[in-house]
PDB file of N, CA and C in Angstrom:
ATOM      1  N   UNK A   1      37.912 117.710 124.975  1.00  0.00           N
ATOM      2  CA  UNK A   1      38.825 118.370 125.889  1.00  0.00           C
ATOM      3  C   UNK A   1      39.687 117.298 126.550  1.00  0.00           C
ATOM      4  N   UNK A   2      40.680 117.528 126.599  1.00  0.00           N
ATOM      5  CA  UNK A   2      41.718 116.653 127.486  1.00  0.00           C
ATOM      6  C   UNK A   2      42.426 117.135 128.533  1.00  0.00           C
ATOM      7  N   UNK A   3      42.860 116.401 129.328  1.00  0.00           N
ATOM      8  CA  UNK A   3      43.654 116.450 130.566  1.00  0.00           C
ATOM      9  C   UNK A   3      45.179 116.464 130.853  1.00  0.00           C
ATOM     10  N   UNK A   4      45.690 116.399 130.696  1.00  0.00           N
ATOM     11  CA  UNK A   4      47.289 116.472 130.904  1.00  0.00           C
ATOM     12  C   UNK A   4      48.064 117.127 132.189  1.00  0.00           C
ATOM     13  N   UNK A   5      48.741 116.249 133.027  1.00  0.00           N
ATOM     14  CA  UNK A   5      49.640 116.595 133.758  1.00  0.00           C
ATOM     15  C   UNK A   5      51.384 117.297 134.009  1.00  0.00           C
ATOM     16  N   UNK A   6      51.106 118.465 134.558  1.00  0.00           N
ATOM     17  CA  UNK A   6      52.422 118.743 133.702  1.00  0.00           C
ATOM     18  C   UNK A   6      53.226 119.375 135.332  1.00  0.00           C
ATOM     19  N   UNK A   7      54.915 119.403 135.243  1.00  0.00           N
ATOM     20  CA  UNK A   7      55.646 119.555 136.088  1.00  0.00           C
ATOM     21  C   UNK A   7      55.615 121.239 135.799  1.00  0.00           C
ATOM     22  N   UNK A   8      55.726 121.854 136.888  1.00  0.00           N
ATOM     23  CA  UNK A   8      55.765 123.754 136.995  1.00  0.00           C
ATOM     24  C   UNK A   8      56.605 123.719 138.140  1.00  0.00           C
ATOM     25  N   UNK A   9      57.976 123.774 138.512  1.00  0.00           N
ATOM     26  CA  UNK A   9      58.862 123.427 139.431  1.00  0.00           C
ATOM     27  C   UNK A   9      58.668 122.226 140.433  1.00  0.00           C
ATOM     28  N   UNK A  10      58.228 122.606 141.361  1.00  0.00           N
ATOM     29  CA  UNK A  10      58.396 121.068 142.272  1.00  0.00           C
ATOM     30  C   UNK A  10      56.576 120.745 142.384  1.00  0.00           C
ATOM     31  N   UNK A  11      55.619 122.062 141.316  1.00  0.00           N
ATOM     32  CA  UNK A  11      54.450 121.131 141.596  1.00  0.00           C
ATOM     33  C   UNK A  11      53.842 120.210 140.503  1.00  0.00           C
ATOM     34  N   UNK A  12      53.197 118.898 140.601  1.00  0.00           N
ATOM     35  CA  UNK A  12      52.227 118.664 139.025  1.00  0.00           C
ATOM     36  C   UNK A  12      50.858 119.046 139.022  1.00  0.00           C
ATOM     37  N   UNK A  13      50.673 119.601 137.743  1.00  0.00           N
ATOM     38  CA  UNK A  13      49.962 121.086 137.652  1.00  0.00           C
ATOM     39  C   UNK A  13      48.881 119.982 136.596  1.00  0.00           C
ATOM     40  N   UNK A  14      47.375 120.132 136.455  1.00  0.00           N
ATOM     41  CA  UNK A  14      47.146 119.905 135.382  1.00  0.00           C
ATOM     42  C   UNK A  14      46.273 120.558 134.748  1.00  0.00           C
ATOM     43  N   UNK A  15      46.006 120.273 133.531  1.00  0.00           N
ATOM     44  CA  UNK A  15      45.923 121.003 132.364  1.00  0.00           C
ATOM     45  C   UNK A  15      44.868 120.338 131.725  1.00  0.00           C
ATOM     46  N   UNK A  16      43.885 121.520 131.770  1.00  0.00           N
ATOM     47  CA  UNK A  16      42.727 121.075 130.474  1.00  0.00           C
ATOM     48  C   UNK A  16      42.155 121.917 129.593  1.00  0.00           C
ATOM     49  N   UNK A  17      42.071 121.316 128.576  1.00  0.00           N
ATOM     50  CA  UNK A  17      41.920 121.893 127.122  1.00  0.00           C
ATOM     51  C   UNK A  17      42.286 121.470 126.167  1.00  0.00           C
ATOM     52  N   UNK A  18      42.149 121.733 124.675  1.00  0.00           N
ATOM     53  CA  UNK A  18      42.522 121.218 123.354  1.00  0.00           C
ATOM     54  C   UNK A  18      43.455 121.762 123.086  1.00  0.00           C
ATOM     55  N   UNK A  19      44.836 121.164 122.538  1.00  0.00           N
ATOM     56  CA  UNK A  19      46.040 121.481 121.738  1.00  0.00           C
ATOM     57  C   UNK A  19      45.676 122.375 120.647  1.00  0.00           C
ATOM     58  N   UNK A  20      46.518 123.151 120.825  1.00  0.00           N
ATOM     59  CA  UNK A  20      46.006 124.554 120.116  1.00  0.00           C
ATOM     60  C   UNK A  20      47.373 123.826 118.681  1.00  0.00           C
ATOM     61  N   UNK A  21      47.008 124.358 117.409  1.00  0.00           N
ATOM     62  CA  UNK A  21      47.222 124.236 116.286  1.00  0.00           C
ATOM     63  C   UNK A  21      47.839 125.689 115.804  1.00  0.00           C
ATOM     64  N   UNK A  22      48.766 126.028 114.787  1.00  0.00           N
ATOM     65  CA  UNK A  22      49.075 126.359 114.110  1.00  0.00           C
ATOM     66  C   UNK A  22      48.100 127.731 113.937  1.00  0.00           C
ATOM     67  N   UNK A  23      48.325 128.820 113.859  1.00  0.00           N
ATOM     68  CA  UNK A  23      47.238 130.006 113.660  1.00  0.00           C
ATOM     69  C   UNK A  23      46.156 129.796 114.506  1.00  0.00           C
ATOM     70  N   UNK A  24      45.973 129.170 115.731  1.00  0.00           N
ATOM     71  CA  UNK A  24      44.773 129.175 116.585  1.00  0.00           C
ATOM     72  C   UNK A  24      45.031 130.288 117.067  1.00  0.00           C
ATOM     73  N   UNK A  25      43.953 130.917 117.672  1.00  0.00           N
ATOM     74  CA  UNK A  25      44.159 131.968 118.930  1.00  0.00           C
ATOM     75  C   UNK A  25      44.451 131.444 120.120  1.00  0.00           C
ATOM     76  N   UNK A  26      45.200 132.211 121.066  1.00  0.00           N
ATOM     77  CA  UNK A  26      45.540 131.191 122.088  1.00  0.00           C
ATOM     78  C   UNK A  26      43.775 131.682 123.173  1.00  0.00           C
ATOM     79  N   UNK A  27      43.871 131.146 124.308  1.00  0.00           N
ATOM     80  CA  UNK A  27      42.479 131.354 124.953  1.00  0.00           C
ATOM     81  C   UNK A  27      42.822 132.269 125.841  1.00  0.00           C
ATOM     82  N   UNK A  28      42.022 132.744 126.450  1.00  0.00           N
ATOM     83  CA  UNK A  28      42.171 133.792 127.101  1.00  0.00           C
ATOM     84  C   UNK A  28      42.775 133.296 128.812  1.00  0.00           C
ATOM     85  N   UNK A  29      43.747 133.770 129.675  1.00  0.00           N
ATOM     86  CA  UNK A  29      44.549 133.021 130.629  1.00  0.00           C
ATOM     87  C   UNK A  29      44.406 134.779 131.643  1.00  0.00           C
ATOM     88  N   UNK A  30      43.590 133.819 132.870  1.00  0.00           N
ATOM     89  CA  UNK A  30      43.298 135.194 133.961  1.00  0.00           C
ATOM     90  C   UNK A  30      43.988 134.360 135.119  1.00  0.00           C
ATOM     91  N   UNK A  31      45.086 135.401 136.075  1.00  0.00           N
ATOM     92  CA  UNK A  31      45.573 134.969 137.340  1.00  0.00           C
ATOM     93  C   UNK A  31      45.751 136.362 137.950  1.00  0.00           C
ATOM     94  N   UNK A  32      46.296 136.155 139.235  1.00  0.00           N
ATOM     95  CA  UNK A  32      47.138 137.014 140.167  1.00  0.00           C
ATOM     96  C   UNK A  32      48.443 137.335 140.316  1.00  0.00           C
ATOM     97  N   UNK A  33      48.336 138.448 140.020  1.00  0.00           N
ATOM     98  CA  UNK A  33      50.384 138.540 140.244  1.00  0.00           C
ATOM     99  C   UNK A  33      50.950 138.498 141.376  1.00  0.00           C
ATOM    100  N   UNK A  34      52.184 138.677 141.794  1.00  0.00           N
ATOM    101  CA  UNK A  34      52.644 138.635 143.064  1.00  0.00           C
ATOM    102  C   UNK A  34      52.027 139.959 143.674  1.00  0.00           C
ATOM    103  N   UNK A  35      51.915 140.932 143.300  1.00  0.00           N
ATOM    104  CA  UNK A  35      51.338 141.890 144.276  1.00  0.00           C
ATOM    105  C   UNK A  35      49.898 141.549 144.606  1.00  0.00           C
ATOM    106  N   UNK A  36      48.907 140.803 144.345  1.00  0.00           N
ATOM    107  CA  UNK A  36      47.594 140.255 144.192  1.00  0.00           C
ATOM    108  C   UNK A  36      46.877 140.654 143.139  1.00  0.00           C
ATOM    109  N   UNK A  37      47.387 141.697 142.245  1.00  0.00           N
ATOM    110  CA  UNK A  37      46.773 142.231 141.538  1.00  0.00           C
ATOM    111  C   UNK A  37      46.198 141.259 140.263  1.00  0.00           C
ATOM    112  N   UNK A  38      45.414 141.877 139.410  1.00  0.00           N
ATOM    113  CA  UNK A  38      44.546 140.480 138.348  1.00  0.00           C
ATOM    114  C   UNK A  38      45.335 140.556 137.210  1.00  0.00           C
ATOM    115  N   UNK A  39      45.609 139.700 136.882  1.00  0.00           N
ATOM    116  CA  UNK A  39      46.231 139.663 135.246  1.00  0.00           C
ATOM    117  C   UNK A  39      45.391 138.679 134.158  1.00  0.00           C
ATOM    118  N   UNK A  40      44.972 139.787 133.250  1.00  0.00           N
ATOM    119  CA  UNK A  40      44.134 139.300 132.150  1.00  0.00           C
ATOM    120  C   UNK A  40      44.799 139.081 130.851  1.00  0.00           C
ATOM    121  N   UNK A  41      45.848 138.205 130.487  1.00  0.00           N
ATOM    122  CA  UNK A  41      46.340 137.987 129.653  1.00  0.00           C
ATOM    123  C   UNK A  41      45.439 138.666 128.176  1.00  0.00           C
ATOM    124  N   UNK A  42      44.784 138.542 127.804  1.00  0.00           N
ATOM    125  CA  UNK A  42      44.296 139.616 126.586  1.00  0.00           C
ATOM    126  C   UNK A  42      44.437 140.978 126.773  1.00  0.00           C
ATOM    127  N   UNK A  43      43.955 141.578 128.029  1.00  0.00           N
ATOM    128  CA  UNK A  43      44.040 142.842 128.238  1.00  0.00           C
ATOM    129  C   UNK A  43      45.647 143.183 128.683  1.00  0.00           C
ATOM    130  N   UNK A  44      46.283 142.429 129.518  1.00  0.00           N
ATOM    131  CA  UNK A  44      47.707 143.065 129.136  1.00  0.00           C
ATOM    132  C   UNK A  44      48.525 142.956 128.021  1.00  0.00           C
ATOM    133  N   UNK A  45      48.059 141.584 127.170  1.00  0.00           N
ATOM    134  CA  UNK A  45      49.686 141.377 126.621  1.00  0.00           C
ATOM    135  C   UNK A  45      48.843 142.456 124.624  1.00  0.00           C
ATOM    136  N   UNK A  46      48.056 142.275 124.495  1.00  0.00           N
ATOM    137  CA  UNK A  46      47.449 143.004 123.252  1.00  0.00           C
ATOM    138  C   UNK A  46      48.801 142.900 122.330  1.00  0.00           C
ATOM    139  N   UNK A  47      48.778 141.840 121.512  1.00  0.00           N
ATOM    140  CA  UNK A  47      49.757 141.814 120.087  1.00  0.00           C
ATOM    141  C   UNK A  47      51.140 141.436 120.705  1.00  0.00           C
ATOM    142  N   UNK A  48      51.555 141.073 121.776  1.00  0.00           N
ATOM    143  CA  UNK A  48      52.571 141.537 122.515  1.00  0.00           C
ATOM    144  C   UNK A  48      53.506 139.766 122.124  1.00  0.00           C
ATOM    145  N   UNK A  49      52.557 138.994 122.147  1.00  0.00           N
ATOM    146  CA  UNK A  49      53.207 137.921 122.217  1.00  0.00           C
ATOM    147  C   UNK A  49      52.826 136.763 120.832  1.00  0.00           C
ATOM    148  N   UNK A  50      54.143 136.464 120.244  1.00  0.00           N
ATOM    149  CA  UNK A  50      54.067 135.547 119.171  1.00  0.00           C
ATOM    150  C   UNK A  50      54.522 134.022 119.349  1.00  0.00           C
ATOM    151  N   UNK A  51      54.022 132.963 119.021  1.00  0.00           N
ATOM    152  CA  UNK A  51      54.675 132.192 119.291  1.00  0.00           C
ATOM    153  C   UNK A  51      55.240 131.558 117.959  1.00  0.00           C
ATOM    154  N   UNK A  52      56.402 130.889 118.468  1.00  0.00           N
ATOM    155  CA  UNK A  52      57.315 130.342 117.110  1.00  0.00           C
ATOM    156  C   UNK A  52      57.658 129.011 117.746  1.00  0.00           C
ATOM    157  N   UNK A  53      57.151 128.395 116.139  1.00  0.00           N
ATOM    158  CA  UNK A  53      57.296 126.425 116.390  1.00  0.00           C
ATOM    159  C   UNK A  53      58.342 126.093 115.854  1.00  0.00           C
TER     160      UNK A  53
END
């Protein structure tokens, strides 16, 4: 697992985990939205999002 520091507007944010590859699944990503409500990236986005390299 690695570490990496990364800029997200004026904060540095960091980041851990393995560089995801080519056909990986991405991991599963849980936060709060602006209303406080929970956002479970698997359970909302379902097929929703592709990424292109």
């Amino acid at each position: 697992m690695t570490k990496r520091v990364v800029k997200f507007g004026q904060l540095d944010l960091t980041v851990e985990g393995n560089k995801l590859q080519i056909n990986d699944k991405a991991p599963n990503f849980k936060g709060i939205l602006e209303d406080l409500s929970d956002y479970d990236f698997y359970k909302n986005e379902k097929d929703k999002v592709k990424i292109i390299i």
